[in-house]
N, C-alpha and C. Protein backbone atom coordinates (compact mmCIF):
# COMPACT_ATOMS: atom_id res chain seq x y z
N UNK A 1 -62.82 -10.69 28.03
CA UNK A 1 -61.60 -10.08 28.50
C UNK A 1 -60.48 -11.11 28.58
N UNK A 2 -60.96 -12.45 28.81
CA UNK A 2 -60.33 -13.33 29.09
C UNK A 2 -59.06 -13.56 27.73
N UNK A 3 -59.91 -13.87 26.98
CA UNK A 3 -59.52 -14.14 25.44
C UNK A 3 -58.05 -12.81 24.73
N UNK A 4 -58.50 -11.28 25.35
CA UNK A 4 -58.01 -10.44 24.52
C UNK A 4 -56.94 -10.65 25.43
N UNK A 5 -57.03 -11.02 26.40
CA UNK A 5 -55.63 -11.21 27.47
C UNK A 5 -54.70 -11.85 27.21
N UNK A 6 -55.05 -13.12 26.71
CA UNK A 6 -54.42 -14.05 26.02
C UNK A 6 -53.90 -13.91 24.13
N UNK A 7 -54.77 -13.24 23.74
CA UNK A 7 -54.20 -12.67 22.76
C UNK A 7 -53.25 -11.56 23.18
N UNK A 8 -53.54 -10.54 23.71
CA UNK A 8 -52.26 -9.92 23.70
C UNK A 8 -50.57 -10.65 24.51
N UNK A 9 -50.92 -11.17 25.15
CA UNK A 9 -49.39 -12.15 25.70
C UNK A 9 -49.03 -12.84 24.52
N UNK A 10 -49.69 -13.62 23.73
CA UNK A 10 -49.34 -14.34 22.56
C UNK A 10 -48.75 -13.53 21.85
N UNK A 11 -49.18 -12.18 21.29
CA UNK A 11 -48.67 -11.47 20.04
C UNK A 11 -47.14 -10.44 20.85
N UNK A 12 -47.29 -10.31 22.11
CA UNK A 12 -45.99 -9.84 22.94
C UNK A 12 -45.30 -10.43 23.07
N UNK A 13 -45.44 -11.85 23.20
CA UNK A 13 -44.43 -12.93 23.49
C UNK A 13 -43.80 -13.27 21.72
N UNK A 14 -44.51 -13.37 20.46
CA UNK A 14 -44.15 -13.21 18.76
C UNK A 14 -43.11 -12.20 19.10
N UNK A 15 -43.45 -11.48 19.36
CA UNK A 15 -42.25 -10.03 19.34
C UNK A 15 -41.26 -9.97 20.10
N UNK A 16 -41.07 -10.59 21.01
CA UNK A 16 -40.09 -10.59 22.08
C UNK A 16 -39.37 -11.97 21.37
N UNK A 17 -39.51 -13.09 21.01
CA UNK A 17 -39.11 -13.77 20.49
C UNK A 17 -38.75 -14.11 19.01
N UNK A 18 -39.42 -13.07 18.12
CA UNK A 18 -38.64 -12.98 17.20
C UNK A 18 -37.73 -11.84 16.79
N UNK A 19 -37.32 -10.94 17.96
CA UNK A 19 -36.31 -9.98 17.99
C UNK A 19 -34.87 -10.81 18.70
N UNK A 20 -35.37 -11.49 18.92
CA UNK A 20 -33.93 -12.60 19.68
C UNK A 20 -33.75 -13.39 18.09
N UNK A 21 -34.45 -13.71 17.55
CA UNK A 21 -34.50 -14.64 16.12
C UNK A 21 -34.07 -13.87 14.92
N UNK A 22 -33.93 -12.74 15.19
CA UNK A 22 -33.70 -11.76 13.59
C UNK A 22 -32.19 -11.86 13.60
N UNK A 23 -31.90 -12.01 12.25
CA UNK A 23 -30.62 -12.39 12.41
C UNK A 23 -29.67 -10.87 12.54
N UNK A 24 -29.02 -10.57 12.66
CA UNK A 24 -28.24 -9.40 13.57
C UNK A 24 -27.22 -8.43 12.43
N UNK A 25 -27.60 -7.78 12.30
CA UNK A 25 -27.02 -6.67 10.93
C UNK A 25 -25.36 -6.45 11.50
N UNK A 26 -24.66 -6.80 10.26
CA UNK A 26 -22.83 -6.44 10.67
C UNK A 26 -22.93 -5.42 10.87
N UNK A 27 -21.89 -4.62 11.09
CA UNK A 27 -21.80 -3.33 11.38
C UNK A 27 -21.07 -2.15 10.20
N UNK A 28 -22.00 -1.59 10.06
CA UNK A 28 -21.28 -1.01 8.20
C UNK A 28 -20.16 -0.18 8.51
N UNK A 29 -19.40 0.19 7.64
CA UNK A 29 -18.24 0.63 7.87
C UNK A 29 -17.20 -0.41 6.84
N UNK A 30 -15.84 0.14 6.92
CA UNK A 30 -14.60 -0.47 6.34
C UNK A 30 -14.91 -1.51 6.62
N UNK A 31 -14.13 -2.52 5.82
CA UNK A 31 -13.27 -3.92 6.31
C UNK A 31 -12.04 -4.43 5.35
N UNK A 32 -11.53 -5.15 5.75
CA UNK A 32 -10.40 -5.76 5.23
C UNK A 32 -10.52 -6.60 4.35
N UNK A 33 -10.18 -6.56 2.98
CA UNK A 33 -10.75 -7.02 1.94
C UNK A 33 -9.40 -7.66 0.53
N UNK A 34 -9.48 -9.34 0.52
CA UNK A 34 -8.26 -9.76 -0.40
C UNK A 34 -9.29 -9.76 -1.71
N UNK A 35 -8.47 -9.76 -2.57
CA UNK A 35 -8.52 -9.91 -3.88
C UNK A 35 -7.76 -10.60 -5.11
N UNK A 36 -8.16 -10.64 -6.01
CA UNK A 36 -7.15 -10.60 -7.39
C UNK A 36 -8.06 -10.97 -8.51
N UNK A 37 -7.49 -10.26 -9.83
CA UNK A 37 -8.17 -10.30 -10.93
C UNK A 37 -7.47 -11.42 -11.60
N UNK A 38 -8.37 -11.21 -12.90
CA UNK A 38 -8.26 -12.33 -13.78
C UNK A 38 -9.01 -11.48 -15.42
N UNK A 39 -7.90 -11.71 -16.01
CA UNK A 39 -8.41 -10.93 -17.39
C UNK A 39 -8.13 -11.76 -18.81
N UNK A 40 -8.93 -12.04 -19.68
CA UNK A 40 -8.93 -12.94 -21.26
C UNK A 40 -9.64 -12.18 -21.99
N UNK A 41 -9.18 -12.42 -23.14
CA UNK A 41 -9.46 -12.14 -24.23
C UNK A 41 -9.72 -13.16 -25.15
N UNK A 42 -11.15 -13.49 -25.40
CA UNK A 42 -11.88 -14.31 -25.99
C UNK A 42 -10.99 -15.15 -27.22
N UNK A 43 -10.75 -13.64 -27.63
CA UNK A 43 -10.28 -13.64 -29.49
C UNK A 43 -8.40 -13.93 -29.45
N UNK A 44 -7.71 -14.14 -27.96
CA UNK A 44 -6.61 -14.56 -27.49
C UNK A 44 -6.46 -15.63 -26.60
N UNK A 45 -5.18 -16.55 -26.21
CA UNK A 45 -4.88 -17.29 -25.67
C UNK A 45 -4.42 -17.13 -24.43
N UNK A 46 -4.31 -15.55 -24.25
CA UNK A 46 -3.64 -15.26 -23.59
C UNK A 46 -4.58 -14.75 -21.82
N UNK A 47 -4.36 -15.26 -20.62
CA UNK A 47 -4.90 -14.91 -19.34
C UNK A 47 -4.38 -14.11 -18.69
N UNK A 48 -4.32 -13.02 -17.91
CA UNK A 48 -3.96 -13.02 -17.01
C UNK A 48 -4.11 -12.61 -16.13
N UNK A 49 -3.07 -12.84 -14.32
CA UNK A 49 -3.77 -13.40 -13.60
C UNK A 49 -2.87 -12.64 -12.32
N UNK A 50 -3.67 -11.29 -11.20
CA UNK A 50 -2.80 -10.82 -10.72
C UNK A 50 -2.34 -11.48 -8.99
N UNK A 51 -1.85 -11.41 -8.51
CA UNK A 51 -1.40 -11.87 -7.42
C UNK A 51 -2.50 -11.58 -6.28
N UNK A 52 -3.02 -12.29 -5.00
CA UNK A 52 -3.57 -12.34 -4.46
C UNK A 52 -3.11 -11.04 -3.42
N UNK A 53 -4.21 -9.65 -3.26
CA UNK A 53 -3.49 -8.67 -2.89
C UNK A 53 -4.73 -7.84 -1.39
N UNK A 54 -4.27 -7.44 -0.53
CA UNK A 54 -5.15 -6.96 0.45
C UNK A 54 -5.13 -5.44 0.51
N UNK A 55 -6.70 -5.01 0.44
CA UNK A 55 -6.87 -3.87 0.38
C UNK A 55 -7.67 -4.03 1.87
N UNK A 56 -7.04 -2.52 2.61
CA UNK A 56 -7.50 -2.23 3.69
C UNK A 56 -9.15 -1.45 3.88
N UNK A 57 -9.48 -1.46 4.91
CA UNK A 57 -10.75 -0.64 4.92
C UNK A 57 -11.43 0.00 2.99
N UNK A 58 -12.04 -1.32 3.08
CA UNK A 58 -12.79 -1.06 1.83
C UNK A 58 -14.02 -1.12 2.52
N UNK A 59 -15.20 -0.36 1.82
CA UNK A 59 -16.91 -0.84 1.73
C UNK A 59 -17.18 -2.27 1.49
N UNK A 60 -17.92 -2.87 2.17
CA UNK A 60 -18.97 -4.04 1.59
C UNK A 60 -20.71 -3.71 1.83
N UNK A 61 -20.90 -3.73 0.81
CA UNK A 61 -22.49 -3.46 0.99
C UNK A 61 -23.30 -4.46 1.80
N UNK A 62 -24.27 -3.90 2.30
CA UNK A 62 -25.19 -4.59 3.28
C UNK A 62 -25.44 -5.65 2.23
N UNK A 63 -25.27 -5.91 0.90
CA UNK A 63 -25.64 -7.41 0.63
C UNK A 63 -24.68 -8.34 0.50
N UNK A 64 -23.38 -7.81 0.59
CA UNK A 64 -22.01 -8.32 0.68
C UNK A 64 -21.68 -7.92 -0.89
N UNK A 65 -22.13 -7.41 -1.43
CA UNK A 65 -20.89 -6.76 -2.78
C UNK A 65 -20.04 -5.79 -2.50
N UNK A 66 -19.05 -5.83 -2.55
CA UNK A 66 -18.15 -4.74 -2.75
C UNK A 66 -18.15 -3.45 -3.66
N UNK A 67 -18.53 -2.09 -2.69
CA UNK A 67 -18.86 -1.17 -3.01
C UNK A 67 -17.60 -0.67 -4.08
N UNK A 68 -18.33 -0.45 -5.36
CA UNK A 68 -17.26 -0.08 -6.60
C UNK A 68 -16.74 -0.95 -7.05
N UNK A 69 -17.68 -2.22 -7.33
CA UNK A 69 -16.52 -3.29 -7.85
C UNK A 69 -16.19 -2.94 -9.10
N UNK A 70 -16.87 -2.68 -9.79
CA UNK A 70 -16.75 -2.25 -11.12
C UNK A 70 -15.05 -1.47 -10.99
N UNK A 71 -15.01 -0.65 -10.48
CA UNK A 71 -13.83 0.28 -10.84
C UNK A 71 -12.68 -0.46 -10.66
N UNK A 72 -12.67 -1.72 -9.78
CA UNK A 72 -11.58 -2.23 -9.18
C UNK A 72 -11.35 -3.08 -10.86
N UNK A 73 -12.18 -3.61 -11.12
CA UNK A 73 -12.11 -4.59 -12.84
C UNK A 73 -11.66 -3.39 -14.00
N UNK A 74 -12.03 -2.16 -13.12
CA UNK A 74 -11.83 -1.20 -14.59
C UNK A 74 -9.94 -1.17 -14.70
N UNK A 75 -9.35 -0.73 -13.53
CA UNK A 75 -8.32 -0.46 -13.01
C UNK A 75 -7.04 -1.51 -13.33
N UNK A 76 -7.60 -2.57 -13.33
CA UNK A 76 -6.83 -4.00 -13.77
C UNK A 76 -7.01 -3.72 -15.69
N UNK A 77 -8.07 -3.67 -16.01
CA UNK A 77 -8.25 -3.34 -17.36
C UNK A 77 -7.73 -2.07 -18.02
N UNK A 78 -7.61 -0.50 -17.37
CA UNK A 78 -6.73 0.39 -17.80
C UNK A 78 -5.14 -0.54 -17.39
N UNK A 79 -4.63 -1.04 -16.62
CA UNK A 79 -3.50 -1.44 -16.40
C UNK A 79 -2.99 -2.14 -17.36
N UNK A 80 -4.01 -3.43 -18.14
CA UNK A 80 -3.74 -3.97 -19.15
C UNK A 80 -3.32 -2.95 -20.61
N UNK A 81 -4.07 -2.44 -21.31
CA UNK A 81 -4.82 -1.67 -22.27
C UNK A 81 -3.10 -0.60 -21.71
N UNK A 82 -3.07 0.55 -20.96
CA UNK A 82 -1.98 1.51 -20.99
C UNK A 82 -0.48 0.94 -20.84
N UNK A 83 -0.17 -0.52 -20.22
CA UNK A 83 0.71 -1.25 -20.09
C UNK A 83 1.88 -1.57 -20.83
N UNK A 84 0.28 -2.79 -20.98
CA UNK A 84 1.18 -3.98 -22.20
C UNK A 84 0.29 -3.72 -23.10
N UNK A 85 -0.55 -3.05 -23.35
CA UNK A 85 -1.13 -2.62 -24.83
C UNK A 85 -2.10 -3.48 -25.06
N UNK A 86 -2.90 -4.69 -24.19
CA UNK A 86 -3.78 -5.50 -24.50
C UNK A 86 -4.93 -5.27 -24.58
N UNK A 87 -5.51 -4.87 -25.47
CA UNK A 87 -6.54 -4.42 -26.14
C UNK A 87 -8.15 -5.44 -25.80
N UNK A 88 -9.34 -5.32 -25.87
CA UNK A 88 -10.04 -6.56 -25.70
C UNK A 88 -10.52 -7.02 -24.38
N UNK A 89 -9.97 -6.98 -23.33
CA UNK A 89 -9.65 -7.81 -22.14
C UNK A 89 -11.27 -7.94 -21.63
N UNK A 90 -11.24 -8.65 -21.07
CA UNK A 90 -12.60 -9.02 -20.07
C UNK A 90 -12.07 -9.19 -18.87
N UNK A 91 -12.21 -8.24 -17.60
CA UNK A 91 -11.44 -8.36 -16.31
C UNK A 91 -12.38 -8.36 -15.42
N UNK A 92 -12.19 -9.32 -14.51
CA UNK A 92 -12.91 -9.67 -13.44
C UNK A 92 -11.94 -9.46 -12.21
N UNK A 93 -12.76 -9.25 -10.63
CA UNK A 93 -11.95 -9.55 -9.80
C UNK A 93 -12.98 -10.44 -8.43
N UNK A 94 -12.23 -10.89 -7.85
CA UNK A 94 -13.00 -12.39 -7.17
C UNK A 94 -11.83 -11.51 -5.72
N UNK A 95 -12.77 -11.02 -4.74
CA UNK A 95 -13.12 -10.60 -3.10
C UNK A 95 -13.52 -11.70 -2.03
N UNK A 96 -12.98 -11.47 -0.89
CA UNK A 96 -13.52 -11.80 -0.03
C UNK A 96 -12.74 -11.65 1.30
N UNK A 97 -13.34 -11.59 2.40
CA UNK A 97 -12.47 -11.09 3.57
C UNK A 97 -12.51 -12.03 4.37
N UNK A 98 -12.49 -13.25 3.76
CA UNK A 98 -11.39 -14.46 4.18
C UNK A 98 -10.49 -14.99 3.30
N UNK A 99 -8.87 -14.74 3.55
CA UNK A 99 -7.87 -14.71 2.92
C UNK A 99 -7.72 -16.22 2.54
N UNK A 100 -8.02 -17.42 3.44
CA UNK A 100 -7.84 -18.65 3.04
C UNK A 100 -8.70 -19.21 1.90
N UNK A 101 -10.03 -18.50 2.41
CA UNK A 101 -11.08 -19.61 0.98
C UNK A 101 -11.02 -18.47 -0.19
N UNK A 102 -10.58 -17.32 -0.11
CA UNK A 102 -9.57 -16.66 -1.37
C UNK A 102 -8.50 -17.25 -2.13
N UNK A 103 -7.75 -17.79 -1.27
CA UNK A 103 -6.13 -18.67 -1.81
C UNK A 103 -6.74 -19.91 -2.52
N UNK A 104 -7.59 -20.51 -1.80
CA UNK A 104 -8.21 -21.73 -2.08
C UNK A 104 -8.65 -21.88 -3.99
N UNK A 105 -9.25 -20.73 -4.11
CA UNK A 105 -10.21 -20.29 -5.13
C UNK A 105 -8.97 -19.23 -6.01
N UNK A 106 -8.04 -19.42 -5.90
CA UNK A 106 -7.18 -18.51 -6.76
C UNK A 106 -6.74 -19.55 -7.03
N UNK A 107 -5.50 -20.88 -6.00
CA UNK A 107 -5.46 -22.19 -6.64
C UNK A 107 -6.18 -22.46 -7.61
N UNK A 108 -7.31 -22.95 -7.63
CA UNK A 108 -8.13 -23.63 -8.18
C UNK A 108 -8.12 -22.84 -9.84
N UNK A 109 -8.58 -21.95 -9.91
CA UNK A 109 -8.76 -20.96 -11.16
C UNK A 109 -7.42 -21.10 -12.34
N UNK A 110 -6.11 -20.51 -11.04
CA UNK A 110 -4.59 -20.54 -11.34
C UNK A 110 -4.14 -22.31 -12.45
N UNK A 111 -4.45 -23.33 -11.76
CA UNK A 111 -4.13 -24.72 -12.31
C UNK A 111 -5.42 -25.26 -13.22
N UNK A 112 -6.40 -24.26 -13.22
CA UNK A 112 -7.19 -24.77 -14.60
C UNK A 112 -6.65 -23.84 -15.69
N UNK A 113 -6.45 -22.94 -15.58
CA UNK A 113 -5.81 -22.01 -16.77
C UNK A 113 -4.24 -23.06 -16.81
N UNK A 114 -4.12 -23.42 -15.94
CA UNK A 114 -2.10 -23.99 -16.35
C UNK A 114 -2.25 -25.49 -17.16
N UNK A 115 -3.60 -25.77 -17.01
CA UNK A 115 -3.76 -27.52 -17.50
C UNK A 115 -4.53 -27.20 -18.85
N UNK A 116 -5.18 -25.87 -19.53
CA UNK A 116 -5.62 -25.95 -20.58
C UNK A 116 -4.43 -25.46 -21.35
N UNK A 117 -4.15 -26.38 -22.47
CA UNK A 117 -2.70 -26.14 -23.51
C UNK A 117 -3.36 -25.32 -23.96
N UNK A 118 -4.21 -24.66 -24.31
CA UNK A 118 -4.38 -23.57 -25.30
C UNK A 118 -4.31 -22.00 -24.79
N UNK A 119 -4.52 -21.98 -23.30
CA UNK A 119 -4.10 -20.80 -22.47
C UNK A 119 -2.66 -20.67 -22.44
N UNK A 120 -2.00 -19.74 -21.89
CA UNK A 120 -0.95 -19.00 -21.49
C UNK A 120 -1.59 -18.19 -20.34
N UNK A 121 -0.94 -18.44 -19.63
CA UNK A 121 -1.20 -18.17 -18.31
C UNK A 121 0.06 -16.71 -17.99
N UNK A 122 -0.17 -15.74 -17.80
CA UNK A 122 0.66 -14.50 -17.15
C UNK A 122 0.61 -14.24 -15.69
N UNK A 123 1.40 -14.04 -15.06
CA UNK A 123 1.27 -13.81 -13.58
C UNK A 123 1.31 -11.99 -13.87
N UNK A 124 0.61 -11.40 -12.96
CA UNK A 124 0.86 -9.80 -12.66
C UNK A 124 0.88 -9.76 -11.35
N UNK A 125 2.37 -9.47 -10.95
CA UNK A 125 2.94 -9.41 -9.74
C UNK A 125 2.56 -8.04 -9.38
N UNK A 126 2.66 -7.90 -7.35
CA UNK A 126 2.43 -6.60 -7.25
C UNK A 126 2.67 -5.40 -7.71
N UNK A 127 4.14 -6.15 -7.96
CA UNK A 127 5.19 -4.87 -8.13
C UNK A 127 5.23 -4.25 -9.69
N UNK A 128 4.21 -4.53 -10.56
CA UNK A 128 3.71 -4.17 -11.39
C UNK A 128 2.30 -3.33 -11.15
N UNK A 129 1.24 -4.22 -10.91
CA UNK A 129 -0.13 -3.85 -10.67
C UNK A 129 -0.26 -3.88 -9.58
N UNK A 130 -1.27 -3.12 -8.48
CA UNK A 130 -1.65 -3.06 -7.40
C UNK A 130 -3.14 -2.43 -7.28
N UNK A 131 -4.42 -3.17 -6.67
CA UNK A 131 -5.48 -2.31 -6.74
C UNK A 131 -5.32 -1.24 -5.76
N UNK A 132 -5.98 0.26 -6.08
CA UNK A 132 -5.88 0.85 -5.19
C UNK A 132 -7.50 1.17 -4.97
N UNK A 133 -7.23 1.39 -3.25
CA UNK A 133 -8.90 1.88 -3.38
C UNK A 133 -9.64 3.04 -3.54
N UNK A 134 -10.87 2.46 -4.06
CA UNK A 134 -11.70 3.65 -4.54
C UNK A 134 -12.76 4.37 -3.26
């Protein structure tokens, strides 16, 4: 009796202590979410590159992807293609709901496209393109 006594405190005390240890689920729902794309065309010189823009109450999935990213890259890519007629494009968009290590990482991207001579670099200001959400 002695023994199962002590086994059971051991395996109550595992459980009580690794419910303090589990790391703690965000809370699903909206959040506040910056962005901006970035679109090339392999077979062109040409980049470009839209302004760093905040979309309100968007999804983030419990693994941290952004629910519908796809549509947000599609949306930058109909914008290109019905626009300015740029045919080709490969569009990406780079999230996160911290606005600073966003800026950080748009720098960074922004002055490697401006230091390769063989790019052309385009800005797409809001007041052209804007993601909207899905």
């Amino acid at each position: 009796m002695n023994k199962l006594h002590y086994l059971l405190v051991g395996l109550l005390s595992i459980f009580v202590l690794s419910s303090f240890a589990a790391p703690k689920a965000e809370k699903d729902g909206p959040k506040r979410v910056y962005m901006y794309g970035v679109s090339v065309d392999f077979n062109d010189s040409t980049v470009y590159l839209t302004d760093v823009q905040y979309l309100d109450s968007v999804v983030i999935n419990k693994d941290g992807s952004l629910h519908n990213y796809s549509n947000y890259s599609h949306q930058f890519k109909m914008y290109l293609e019905g626009m300015l007629g740029e045919d080709n494009q490969t569009c990406a968009v780079i999230y996160s709901d911290n606005k600073k290590n966003l800026e950080k990482r748009f720098i960074k991207i922004r002055k490697r496209y401006l230091s390769d001579k063989e790019k052309v670099l385009r800005r797409v200001g809001t007041d052209a393109f804007a993601f909207r959400k899905e």
